[in-house]
N, C-alpha and C. Protein backbone atom coordinates (compact mmCIF):
# COMPACT_ATOMS: atom_id res chain seq x y z
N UNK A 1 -5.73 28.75 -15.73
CA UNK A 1 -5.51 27.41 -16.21
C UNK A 1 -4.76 26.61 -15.15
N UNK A 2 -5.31 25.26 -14.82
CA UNK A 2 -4.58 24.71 -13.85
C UNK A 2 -3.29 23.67 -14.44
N UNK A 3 -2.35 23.69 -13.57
CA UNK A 3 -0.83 23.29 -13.65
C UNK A 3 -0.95 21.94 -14.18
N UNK A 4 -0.08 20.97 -14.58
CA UNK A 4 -0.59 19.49 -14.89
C UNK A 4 -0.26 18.35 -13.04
N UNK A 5 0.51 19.02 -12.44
CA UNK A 5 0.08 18.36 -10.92
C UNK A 5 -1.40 18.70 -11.05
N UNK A 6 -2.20 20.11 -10.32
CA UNK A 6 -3.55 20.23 -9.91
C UNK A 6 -4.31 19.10 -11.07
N UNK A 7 -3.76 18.91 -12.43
CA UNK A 7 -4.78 17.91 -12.98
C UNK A 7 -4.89 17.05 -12.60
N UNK A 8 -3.56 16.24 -12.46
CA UNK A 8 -3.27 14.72 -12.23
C UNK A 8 -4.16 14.56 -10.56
N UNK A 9 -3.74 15.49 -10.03
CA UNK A 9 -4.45 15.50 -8.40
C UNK A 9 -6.05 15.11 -8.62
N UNK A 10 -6.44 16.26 -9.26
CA UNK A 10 -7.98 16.31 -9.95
C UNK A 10 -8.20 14.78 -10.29
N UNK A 11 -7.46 14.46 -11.34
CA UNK A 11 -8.05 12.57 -11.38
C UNK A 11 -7.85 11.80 -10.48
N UNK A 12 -7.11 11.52 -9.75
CA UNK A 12 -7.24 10.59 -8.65
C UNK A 12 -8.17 10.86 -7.41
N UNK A 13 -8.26 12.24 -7.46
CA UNK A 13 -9.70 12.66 -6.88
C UNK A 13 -10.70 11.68 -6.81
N UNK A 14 -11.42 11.85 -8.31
CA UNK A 14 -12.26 11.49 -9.15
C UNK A 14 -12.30 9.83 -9.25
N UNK A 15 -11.46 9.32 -9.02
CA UNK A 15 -11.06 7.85 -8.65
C UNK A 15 -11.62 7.51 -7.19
N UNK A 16 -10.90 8.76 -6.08
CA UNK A 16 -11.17 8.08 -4.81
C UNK A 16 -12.42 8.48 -4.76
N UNK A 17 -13.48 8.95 -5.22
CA UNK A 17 -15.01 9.43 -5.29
C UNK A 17 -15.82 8.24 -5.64
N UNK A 18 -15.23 7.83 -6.91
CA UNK A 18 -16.10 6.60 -6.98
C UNK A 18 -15.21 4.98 -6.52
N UNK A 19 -14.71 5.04 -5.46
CA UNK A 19 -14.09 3.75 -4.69
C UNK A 19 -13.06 3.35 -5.67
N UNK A 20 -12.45 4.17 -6.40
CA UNK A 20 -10.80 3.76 -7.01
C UNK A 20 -9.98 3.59 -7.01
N UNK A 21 -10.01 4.27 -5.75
CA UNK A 21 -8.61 4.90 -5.21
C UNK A 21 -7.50 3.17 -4.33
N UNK A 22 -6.45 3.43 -4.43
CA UNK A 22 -5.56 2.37 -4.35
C UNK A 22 -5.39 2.56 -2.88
N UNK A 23 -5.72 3.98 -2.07
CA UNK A 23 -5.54 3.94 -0.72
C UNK A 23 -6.56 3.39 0.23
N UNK A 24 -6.39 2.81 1.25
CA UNK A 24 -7.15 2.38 2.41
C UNK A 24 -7.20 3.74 3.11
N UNK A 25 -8.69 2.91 3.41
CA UNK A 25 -8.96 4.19 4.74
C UNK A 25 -7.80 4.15 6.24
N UNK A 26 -7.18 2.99 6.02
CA UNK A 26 -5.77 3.20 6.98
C UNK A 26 -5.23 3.95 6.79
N UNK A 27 -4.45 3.79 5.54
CA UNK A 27 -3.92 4.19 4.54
C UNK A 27 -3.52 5.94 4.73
N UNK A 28 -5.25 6.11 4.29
CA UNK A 28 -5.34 7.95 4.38
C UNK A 28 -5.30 8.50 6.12
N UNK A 29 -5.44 7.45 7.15
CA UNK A 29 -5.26 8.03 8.28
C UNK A 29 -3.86 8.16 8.68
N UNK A 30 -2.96 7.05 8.02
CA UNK A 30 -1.75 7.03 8.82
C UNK A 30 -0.94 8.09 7.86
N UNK A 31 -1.29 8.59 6.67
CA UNK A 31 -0.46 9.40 6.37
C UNK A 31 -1.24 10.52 6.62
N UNK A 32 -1.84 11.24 6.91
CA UNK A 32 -2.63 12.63 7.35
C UNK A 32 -1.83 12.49 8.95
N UNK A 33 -1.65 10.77 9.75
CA UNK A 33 -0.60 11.60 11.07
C UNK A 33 0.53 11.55 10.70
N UNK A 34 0.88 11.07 9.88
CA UNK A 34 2.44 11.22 9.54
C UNK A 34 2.61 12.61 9.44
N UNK A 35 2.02 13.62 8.41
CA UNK A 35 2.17 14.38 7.85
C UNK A 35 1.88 15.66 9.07
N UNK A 36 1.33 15.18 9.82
CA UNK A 36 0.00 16.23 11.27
C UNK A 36 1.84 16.07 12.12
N UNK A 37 2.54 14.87 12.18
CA UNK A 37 3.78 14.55 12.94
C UNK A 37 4.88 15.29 12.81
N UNK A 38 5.42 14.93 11.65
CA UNK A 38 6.50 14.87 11.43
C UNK A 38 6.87 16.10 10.01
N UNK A 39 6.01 16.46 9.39
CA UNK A 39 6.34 17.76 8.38
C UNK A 39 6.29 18.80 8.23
N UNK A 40 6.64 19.83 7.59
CA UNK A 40 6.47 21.10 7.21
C UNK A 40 5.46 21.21 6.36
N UNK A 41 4.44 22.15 5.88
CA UNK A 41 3.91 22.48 4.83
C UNK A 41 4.36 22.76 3.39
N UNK A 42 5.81 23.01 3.45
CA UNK A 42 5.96 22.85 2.10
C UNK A 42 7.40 22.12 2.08
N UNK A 43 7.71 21.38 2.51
CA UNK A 43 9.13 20.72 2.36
C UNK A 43 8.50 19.49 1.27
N UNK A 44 7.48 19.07 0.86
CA UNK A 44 7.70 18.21 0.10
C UNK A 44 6.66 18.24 -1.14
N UNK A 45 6.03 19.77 -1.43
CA UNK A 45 5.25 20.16 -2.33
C UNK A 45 5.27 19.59 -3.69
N UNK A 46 6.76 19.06 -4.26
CA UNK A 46 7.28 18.65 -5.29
C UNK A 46 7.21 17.36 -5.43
N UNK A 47 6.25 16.50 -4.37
CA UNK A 47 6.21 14.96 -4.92
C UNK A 47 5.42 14.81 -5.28
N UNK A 48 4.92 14.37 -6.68
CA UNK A 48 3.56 14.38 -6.75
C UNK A 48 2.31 13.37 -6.08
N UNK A 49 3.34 12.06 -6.22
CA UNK A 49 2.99 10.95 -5.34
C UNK A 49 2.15 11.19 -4.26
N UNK A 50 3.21 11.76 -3.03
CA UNK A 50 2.57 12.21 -1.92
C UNK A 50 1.62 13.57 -1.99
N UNK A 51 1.29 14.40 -2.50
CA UNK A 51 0.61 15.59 -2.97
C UNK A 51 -0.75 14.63 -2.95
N UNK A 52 -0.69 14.29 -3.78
CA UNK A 52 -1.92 13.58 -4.70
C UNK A 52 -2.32 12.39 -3.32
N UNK A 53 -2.05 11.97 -2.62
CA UNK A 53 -2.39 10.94 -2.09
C UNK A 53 -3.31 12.03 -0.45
N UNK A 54 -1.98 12.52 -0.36
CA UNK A 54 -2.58 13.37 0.59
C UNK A 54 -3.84 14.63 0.81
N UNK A 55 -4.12 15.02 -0.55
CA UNK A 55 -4.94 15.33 -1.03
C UNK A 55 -6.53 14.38 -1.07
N UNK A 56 -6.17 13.11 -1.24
CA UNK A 56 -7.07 12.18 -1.73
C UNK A 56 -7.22 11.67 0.07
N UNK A 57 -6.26 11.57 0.91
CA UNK A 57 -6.78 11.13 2.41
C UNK A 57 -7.86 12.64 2.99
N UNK A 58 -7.49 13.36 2.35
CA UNK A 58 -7.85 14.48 3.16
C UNK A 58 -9.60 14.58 2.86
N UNK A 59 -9.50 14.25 1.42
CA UNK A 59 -10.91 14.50 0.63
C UNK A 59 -11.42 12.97 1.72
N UNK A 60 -11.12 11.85 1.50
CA UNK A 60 -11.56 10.85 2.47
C UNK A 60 -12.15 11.10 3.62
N UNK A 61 -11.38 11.65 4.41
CA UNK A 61 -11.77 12.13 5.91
C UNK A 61 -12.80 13.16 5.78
N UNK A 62 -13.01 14.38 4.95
CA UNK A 62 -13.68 15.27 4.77
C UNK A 62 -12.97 16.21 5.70
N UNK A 63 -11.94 16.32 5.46
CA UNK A 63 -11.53 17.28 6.96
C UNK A 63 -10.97 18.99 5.76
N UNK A 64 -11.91 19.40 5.31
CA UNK A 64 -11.42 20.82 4.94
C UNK A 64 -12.72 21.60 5.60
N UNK A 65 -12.06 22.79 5.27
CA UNK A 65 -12.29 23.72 6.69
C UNK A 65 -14.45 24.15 6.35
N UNK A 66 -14.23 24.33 7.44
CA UNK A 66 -16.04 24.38 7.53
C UNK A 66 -16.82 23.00 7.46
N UNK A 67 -16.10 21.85 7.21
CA UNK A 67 -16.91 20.57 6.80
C UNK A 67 -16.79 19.66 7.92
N UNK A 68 -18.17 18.61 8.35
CA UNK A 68 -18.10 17.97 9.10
C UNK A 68 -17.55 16.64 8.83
N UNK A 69 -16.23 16.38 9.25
CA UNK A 69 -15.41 15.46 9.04
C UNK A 69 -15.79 13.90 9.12
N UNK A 70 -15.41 13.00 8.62
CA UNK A 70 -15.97 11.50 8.78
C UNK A 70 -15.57 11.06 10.40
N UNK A 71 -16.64 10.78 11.07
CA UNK A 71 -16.27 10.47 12.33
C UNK A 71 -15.71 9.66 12.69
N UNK A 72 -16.01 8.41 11.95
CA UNK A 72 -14.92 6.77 12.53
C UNK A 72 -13.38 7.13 11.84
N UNK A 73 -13.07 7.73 10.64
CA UNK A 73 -12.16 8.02 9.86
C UNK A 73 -10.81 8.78 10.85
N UNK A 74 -11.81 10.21 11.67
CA UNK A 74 -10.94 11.21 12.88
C UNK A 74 -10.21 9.98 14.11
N UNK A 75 -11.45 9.02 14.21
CA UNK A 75 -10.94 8.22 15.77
C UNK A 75 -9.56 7.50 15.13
N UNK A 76 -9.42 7.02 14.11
CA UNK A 76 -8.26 5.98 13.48
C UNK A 76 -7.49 7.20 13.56
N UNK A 77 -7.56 8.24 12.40
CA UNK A 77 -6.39 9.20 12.71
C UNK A 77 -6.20 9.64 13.91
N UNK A 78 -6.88 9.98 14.79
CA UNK A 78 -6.45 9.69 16.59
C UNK A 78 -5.62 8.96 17.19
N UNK A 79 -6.33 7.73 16.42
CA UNK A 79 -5.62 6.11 17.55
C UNK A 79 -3.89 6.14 16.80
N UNK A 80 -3.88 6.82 15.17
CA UNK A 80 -2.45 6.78 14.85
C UNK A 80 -1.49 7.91 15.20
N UNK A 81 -1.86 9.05 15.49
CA UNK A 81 -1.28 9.80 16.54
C UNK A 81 -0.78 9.69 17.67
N UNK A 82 -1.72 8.90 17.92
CA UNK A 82 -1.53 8.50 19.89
C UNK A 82 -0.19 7.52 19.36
N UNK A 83 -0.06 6.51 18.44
CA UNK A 83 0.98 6.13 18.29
C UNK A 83 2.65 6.72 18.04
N UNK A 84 2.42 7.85 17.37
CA UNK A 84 3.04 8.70 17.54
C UNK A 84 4.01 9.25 18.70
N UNK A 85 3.19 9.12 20.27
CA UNK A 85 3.67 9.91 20.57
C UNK A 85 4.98 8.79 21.27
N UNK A 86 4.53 7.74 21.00
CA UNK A 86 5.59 6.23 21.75
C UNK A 86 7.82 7.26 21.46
N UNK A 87 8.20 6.54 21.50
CA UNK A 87 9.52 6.85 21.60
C UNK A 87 10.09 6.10 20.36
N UNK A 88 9.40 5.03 19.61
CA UNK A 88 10.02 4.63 18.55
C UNK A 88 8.68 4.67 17.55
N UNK A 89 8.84 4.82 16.31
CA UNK A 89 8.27 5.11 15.33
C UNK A 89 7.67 3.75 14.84
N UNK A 90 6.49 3.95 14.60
CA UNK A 90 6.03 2.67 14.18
C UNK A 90 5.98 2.31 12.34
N UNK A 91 5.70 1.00 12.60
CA UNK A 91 6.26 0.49 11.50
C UNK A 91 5.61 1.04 10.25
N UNK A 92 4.50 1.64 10.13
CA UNK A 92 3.82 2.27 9.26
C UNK A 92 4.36 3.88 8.72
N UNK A 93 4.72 4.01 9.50
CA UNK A 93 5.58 5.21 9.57
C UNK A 93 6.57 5.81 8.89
N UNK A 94 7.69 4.33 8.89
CA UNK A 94 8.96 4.10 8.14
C UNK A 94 8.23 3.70 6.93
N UNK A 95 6.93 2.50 6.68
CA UNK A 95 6.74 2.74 5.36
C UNK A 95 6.65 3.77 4.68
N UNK A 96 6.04 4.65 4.87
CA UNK A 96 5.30 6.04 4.52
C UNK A 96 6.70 7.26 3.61
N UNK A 97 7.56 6.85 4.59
CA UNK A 97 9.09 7.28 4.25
C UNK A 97 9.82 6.82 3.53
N UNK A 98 9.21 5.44 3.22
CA UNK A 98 9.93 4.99 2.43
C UNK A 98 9.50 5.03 0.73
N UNK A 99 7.97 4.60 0.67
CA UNK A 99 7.08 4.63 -0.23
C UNK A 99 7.49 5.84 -1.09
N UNK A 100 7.62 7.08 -0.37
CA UNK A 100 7.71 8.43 -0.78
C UNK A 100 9.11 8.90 -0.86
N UNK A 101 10.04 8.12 -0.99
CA UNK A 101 11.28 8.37 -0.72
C UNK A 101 11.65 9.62 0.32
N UNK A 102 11.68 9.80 1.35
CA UNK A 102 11.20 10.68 2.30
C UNK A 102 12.58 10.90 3.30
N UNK A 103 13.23 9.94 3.31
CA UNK A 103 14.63 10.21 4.12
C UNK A 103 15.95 9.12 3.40
């Protein structure tokens, strides 16, 4: 039986499938580099917020394992990496942290 997170995840799924979803395809790139940046795998398992969203960029991109990923989707998450690597954090960034209460 699945947990009531895996449900709630499950519906917003089901949202971003048929164009529901509240995230931009920015959106799901800049937090997949946030997350590729700056996190651990499980330091923030307990938000559901971010769980569920990140889940829903990931299903976006198509990036689980064996699957051929959305190609224009990889170059944005690229171009927001490359931002990354600057010396000050860009402004999308601090949203992301903030949105999610994150620091």
């Amino acid at each position: 039986m699945k947990d009531s997170m895996s449900v709630g995840v499950d519906f917003f799924l089901a949202l971003d499938k048929i164009g529901a979803s509240s995230l931009t395809d920015d959106d799901c790139c800049q937090l997949l580099a946030w997350m590729h940046y700056d996190r651990g795998a499980t330091e923030f398992l307990d938000n559901f917020a971010l769980v569920k969203d990140i889940k829903v960029a990931q299903q976006r991109l198509n990036i689980y394992g064996g699957e051929v990923p959305n190609v224009n989707l990889i170059e944005k998450f690229n171009e927001f990496c490359k931002e990354l690597d600057q010396d000050v954090k860009p402004g999308w960034f601090i949203e992301i942290e903030k949105k999610y209460n994150l620091k």
